[in-house]
PDB file of N, CA and C in Angstrom:
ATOM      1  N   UNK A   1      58.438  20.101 -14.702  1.00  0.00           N
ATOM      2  CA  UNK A   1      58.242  20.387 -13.304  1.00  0.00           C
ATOM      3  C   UNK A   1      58.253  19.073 -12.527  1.00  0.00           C
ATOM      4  N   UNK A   2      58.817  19.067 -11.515  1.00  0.00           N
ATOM      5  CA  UNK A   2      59.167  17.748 -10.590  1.00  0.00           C
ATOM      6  C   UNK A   2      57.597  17.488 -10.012  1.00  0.00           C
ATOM      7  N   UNK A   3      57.576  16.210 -10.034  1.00  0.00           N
ATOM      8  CA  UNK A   3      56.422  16.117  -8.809  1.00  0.00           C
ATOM      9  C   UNK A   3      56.450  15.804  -6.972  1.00  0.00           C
ATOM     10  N   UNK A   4      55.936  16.838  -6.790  1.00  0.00           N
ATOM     11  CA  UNK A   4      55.608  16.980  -5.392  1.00  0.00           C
ATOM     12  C   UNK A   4      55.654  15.545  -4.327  1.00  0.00           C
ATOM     13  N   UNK A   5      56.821  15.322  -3.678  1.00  0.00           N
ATOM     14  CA  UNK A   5      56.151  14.421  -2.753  1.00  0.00           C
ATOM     15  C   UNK A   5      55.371  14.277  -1.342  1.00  0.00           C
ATOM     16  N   UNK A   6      55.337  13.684  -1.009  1.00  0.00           N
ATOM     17  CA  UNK A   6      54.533  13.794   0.674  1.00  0.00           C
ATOM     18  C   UNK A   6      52.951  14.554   1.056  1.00  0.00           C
ATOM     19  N   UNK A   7      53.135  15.628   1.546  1.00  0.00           N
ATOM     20  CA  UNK A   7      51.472  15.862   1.528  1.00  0.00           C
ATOM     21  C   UNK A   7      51.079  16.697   0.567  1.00  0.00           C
ATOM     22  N   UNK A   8      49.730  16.802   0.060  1.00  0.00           N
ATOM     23  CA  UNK A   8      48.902  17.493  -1.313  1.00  0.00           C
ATOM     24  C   UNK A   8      49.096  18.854  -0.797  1.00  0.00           C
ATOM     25  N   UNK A   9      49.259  19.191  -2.083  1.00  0.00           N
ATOM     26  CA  UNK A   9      49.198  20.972  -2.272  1.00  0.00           C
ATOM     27  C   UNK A   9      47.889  21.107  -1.941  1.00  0.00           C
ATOM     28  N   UNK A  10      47.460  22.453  -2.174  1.00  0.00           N
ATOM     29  CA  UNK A  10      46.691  23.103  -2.060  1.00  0.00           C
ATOM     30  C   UNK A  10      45.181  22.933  -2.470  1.00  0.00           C
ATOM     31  N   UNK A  11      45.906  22.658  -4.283  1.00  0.00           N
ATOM     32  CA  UNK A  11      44.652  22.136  -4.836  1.00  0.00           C
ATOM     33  C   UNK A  11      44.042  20.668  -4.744  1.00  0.00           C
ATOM     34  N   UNK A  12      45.234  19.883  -4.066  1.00  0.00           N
ATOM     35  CA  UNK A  12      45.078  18.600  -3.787  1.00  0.00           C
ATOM     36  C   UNK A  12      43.904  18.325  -2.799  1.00  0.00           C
ATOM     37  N   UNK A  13      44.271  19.582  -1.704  1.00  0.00           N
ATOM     38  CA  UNK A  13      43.331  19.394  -0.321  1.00  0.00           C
ATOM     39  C   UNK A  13      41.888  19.780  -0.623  1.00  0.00           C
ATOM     40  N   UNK A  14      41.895  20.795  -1.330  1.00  0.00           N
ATOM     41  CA  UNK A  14      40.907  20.994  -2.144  1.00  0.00           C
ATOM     42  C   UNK A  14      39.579  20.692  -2.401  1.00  0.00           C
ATOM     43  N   UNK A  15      40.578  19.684  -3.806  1.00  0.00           N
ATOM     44  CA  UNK A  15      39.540  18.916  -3.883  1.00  0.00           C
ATOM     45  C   UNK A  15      39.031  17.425  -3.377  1.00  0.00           C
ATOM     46  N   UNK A  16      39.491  17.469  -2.267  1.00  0.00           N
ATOM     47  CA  UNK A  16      39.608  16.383  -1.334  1.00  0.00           C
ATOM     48  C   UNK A  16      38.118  16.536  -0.801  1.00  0.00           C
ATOM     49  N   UNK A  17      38.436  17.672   0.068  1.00  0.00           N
ATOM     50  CA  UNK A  17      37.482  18.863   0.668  1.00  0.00           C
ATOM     51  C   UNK A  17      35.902  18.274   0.051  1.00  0.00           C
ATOM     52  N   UNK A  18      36.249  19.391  -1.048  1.00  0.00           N
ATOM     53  CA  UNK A  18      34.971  18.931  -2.133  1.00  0.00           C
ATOM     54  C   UNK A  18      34.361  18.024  -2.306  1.00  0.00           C
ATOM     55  N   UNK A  19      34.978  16.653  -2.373  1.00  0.00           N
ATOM     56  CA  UNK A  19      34.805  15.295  -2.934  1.00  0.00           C
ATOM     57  C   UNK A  19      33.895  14.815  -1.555  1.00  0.00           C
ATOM     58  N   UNK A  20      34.619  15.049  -0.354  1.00  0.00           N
ATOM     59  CA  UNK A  20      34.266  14.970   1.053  1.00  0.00           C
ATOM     60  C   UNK A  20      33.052  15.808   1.595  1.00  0.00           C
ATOM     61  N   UNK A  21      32.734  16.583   1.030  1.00  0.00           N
ATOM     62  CA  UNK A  21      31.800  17.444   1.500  1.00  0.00           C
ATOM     63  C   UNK A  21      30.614  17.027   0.388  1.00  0.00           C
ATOM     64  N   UNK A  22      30.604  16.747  -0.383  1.00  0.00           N
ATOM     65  CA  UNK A  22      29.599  16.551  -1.678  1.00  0.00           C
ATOM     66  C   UNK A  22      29.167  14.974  -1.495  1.00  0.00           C
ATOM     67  N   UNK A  23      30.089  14.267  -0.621  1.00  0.00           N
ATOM     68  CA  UNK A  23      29.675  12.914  -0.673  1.00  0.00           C
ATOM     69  C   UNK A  23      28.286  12.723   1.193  1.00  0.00           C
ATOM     70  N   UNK A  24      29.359  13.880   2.188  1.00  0.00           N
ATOM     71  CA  UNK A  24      27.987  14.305   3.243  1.00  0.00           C
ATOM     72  C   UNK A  24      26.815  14.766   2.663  1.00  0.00           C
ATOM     73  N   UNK A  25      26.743  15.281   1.836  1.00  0.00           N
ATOM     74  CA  UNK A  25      25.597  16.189   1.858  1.00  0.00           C
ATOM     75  C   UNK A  25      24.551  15.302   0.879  1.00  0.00           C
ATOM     76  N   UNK A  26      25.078  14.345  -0.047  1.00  0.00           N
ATOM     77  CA  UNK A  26      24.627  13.740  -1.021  1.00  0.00           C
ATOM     78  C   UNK A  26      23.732  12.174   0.291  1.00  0.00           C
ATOM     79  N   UNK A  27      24.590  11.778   1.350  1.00  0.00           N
ATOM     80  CA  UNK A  27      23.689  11.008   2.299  1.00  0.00           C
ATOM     81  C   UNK A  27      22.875  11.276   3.074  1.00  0.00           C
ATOM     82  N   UNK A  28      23.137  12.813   3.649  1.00  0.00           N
ATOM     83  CA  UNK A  28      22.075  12.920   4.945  1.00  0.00           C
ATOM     84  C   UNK A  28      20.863  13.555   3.741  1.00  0.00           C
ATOM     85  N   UNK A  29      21.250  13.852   2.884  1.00  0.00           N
ATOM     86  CA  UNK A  29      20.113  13.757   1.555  1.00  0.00           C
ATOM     87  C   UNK A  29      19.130  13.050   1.796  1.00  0.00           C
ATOM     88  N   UNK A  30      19.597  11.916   0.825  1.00  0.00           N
ATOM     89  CA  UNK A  30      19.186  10.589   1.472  1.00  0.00           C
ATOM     90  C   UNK A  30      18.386   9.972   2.202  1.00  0.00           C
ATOM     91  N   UNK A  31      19.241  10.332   3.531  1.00  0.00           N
ATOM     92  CA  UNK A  31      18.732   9.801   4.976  1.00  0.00           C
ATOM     93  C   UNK A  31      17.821  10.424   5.568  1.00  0.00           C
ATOM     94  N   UNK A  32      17.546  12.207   5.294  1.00  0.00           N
ATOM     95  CA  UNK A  32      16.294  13.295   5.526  1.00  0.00           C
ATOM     96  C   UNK A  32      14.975  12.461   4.468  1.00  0.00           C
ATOM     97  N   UNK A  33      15.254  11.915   3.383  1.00  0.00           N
ATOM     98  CA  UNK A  33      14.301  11.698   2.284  1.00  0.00           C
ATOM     99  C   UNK A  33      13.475  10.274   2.844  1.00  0.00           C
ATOM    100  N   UNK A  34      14.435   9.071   3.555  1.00  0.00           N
ATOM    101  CA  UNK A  34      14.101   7.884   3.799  1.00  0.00           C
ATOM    102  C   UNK A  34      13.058   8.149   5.045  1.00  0.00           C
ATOM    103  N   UNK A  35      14.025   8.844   5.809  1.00  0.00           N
ATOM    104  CA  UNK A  35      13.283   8.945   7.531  1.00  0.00           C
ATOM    105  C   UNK A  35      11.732  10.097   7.042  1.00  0.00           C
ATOM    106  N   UNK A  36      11.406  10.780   5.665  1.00  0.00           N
ATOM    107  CA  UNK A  36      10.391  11.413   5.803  1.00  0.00           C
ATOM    108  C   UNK A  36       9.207  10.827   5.246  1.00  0.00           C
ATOM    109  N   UNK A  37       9.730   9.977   4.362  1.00  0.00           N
ATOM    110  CA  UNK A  37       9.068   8.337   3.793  1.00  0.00           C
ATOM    111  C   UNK A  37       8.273   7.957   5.012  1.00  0.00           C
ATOM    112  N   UNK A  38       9.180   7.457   5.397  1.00  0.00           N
ATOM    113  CA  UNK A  38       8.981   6.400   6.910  1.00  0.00           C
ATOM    114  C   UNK A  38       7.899   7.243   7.949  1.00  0.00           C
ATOM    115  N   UNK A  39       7.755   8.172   8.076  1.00  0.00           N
ATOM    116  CA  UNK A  39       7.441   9.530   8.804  1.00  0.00           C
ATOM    117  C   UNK A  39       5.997   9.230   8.053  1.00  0.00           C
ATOM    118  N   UNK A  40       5.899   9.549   6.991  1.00  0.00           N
ATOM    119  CA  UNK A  40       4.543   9.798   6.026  1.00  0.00           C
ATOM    120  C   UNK A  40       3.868   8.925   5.859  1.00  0.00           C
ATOM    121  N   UNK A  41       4.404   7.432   6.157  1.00  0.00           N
ATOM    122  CA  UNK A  41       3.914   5.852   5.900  1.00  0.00           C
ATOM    123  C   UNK A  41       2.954   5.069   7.147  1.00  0.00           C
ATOM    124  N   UNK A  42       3.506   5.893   8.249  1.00  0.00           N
ATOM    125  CA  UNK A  42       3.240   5.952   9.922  1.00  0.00           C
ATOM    126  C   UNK A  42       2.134   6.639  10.274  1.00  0.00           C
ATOM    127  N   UNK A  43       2.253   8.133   9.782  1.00  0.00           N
ATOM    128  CA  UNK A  43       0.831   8.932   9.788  1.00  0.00           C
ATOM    129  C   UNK A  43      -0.177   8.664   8.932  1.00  0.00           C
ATOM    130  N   UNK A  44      -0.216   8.001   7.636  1.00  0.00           N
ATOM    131  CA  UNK A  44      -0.851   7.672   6.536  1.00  0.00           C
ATOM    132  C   UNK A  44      -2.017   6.436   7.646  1.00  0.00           C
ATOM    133  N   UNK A  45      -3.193   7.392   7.674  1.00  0.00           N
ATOM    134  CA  UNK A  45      -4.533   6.317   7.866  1.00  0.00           C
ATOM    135  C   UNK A  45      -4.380   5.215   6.888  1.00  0.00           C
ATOM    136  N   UNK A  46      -5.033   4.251   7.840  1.00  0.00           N
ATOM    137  CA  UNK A  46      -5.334   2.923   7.030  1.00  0.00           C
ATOM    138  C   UNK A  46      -6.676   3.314   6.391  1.00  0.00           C
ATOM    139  N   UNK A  47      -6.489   2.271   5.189  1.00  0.00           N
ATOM    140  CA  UNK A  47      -7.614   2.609   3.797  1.00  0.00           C
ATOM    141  C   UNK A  47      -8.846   2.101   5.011  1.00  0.00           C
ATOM    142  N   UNK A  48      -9.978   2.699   4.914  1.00  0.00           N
ATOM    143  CA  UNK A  48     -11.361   2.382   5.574  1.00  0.00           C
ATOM    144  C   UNK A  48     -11.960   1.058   4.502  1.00  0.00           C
ATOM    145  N   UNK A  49     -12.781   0.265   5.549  1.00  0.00           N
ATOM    146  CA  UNK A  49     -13.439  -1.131   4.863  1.00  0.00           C
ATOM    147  C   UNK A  49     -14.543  -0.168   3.993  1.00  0.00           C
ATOM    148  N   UNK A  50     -15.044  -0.689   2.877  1.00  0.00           N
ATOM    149  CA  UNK A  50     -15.633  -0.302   2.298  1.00  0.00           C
ATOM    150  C   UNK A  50     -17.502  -0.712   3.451  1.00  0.00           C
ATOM    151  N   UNK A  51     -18.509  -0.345   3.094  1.00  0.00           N
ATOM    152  CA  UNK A  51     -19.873   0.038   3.920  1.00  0.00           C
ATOM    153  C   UNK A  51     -20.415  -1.129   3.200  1.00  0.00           C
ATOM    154  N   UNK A  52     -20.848  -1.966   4.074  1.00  0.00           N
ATOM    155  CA  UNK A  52     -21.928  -3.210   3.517  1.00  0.00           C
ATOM    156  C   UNK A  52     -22.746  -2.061   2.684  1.00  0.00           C
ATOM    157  N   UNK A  53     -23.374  -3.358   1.740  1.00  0.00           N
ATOM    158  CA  UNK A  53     -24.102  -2.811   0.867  1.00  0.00           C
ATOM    159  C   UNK A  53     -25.680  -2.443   1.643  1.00  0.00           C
ATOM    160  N   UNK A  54     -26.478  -1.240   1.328  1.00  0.00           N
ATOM    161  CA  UNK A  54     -27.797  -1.676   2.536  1.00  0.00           C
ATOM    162  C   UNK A  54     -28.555  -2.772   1.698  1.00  0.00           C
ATOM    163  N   UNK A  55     -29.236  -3.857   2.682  1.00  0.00           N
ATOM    164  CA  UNK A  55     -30.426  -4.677   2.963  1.00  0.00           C
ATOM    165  C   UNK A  55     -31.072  -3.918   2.507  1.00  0.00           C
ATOM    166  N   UNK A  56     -32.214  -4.156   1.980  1.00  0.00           N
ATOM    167  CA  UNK A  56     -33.555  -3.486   1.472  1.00  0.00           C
ATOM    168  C   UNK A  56     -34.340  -4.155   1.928  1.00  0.00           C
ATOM    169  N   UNK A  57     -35.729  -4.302   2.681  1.00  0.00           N
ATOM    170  CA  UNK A  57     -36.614  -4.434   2.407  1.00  0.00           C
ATOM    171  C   UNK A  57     -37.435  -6.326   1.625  1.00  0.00           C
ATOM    172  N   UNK A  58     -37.464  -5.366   0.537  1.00  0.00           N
ATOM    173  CA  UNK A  58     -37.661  -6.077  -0.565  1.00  0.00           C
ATOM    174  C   UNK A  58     -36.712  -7.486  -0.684  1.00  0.00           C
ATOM    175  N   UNK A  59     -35.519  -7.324  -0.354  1.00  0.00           N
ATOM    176  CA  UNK A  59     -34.721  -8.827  -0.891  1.00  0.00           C
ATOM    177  C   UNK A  59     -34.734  -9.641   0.581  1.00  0.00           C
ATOM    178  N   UNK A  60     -35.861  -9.317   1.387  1.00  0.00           N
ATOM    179  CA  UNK A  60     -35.938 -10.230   2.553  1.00  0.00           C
ATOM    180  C   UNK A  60     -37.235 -10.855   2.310  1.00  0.00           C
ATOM    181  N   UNK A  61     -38.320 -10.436   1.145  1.00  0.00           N
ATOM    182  CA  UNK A  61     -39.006 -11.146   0.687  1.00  0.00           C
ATOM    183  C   UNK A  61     -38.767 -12.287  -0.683  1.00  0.00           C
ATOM    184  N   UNK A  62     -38.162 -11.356  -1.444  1.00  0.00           N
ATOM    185  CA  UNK A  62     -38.279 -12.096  -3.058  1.00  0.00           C
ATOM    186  C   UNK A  62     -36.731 -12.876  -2.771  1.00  0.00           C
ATOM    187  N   UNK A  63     -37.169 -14.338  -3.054  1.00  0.00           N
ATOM    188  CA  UNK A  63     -35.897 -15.011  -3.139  1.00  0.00           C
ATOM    189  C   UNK A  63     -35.008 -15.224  -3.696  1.00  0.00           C
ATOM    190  N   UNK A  64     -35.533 -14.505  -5.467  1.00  0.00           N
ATOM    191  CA  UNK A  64     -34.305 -14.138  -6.538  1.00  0.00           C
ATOM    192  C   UNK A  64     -34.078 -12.893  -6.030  1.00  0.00           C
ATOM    193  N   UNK A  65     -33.791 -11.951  -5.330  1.00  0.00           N
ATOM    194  CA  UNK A  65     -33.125 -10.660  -5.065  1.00  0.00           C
ATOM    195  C   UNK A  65     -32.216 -11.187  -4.286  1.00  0.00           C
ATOM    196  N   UNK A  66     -32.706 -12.630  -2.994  1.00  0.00           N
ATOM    197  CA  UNK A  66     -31.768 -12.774  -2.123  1.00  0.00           C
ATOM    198  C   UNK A  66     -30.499 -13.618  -2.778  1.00  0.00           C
ATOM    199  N   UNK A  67     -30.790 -14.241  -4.116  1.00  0.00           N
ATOM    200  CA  UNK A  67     -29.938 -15.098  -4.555  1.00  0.00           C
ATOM    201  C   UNK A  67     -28.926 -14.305  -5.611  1.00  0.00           C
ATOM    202  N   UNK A  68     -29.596 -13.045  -6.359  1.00  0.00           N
ATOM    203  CA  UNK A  68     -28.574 -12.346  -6.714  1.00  0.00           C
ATOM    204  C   UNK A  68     -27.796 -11.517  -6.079  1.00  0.00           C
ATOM    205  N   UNK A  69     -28.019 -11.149  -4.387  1.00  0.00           N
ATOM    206  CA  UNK A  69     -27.428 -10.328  -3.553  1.00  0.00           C
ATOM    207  C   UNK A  69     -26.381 -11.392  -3.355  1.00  0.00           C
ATOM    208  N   UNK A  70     -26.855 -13.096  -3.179  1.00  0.00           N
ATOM    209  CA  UNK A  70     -25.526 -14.203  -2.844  1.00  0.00           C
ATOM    210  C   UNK A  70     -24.699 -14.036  -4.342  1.00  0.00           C
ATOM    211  N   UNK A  71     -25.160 -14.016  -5.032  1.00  0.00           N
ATOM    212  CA  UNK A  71     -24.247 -14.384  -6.206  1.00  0.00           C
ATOM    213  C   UNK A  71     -23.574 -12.632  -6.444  1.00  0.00           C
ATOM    214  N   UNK A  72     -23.828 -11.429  -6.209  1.00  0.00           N
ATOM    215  CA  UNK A  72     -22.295 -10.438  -6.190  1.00  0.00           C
ATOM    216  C   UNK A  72     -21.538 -10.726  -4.762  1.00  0.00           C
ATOM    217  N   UNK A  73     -22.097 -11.145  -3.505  1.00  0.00           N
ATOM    218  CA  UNK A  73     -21.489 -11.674  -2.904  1.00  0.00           C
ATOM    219  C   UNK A  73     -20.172 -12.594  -3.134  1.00  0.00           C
ATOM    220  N   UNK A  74     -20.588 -13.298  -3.927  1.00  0.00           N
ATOM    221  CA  UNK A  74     -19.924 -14.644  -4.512  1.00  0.00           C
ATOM    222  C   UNK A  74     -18.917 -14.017  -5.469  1.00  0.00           C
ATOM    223  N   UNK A  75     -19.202 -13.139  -6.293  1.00  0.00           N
ATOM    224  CA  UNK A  75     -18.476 -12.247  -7.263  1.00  0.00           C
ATOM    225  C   UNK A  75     -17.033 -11.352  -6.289  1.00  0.00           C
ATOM    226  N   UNK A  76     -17.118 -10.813  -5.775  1.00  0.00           N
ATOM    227  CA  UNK A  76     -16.713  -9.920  -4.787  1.00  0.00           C
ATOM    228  C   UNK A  76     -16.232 -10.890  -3.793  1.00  0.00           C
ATOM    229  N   UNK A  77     -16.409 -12.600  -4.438  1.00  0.00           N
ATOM    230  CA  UNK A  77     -15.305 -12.530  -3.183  1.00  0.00           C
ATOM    231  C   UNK A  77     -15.259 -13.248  -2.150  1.00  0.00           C
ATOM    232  N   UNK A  78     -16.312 -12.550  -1.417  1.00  0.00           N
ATOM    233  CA  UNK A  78     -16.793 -12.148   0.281  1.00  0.00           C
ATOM    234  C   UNK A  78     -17.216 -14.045   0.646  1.00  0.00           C
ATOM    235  N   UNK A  79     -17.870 -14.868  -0.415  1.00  0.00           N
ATOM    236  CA  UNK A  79     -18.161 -15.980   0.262  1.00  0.00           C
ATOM    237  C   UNK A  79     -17.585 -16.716  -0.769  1.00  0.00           C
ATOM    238  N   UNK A  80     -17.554 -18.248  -0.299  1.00  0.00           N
ATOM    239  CA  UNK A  80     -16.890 -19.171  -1.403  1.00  0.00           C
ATOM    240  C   UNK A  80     -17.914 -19.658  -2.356  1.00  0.00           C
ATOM    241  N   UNK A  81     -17.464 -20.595  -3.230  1.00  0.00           N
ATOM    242  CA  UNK A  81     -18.705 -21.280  -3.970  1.00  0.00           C
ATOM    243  C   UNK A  81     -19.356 -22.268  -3.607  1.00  0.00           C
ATOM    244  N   UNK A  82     -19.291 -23.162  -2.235  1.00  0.00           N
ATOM    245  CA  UNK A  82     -19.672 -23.593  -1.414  1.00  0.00           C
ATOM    246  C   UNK A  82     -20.970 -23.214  -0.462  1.00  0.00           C
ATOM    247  N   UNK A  83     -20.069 -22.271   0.177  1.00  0.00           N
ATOM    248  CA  UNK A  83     -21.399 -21.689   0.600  1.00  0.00           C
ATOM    249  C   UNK A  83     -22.484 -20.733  -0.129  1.00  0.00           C
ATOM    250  N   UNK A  84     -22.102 -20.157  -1.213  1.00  0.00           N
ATOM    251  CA  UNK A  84     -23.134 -19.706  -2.214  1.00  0.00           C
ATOM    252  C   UNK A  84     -24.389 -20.566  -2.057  1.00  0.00           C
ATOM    253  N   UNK A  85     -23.747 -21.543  -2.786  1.00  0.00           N
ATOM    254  CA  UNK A  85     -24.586 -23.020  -3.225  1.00  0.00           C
ATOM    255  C   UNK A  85     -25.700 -23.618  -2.060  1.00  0.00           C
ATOM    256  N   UNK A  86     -24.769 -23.662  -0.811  1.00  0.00           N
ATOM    257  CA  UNK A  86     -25.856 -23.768   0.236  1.00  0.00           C
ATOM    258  C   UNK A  86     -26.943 -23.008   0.680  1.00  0.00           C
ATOM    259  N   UNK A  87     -26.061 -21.903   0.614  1.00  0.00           N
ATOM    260  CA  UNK A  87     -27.386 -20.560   0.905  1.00  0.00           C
ATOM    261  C   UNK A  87     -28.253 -20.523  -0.324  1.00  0.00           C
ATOM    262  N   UNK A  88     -28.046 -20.821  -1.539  1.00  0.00           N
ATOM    263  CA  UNK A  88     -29.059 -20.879  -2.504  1.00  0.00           C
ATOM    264  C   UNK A  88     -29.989 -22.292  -2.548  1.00  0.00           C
ATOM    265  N   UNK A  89     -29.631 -23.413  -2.007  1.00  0.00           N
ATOM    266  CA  UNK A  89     -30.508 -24.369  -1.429  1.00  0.00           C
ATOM    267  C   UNK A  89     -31.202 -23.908  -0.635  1.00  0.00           C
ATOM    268  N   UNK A  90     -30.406 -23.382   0.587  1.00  0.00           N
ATOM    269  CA  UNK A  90     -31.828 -22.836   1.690  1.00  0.00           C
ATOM    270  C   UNK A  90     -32.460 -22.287   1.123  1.00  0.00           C
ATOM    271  N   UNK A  91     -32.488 -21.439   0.386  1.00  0.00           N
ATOM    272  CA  UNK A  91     -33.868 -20.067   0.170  1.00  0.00           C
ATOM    273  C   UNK A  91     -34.783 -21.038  -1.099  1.00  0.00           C
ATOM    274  N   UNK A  92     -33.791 -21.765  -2.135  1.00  0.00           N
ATOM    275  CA  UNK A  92     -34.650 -22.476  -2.635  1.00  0.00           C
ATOM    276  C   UNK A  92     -36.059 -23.328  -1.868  1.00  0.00           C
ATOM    277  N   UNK A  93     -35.490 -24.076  -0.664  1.00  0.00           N
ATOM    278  CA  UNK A  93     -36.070 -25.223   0.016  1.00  0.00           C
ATOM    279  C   UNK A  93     -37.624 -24.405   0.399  1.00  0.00           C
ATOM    280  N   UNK A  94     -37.432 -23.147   1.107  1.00  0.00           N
ATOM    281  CA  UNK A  94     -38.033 -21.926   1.379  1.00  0.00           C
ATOM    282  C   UNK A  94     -39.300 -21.783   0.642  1.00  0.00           C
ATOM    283  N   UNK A  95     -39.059 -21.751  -1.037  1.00  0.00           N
ATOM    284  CA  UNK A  95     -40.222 -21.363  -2.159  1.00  0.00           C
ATOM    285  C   UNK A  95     -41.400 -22.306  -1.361  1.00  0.00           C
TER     286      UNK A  95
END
């Protein structure tokens, strides 16, 4: 059988069609999935600060409560080892 020149048969257009239609549907895919990301990332509350720990009482008297409240302080972070150190001089100086 000779081959066909100039424009595609039938089945040519076909699967043109197909190839063309499967490659739309495969982006606005996609592009529905990215923009609902983006959508969900926007409404998504920010994480809340976590609640100081409560003061008690008690660790505004005893000066080892106030020095282990500095030292998870110090753990956690929240102050350097600098100022640990100072604030544990003051309350020392204190006794």
């Amino acid at each position: 059988m000779p081959r066909r020149m100039g424009r595609p048969g039938l089945m040519g257009t076909m699967a043109r069609t197909a190839v063309i239609a499967g490659t739309a549907t495969a982006v606005s895919g996609s592009m529905r999935n990215r923009q609902q990301q983006a959508a969900a990332q926007q409404q998504a509350p920010a994480p809340a600060a976590p609640a100081p720990a409560p003061v008690e009482a008690a660790v505004e008297d005893d000066p080892m409560a106030k020095i282990r409240q500095l030292g998870e302080l110090k753990a956690q972070g929240l102050i350097s080892e600098e100022e640990f150190t100072a604030a544990k001089a003051k309350i020392l100086d204190t006794i």
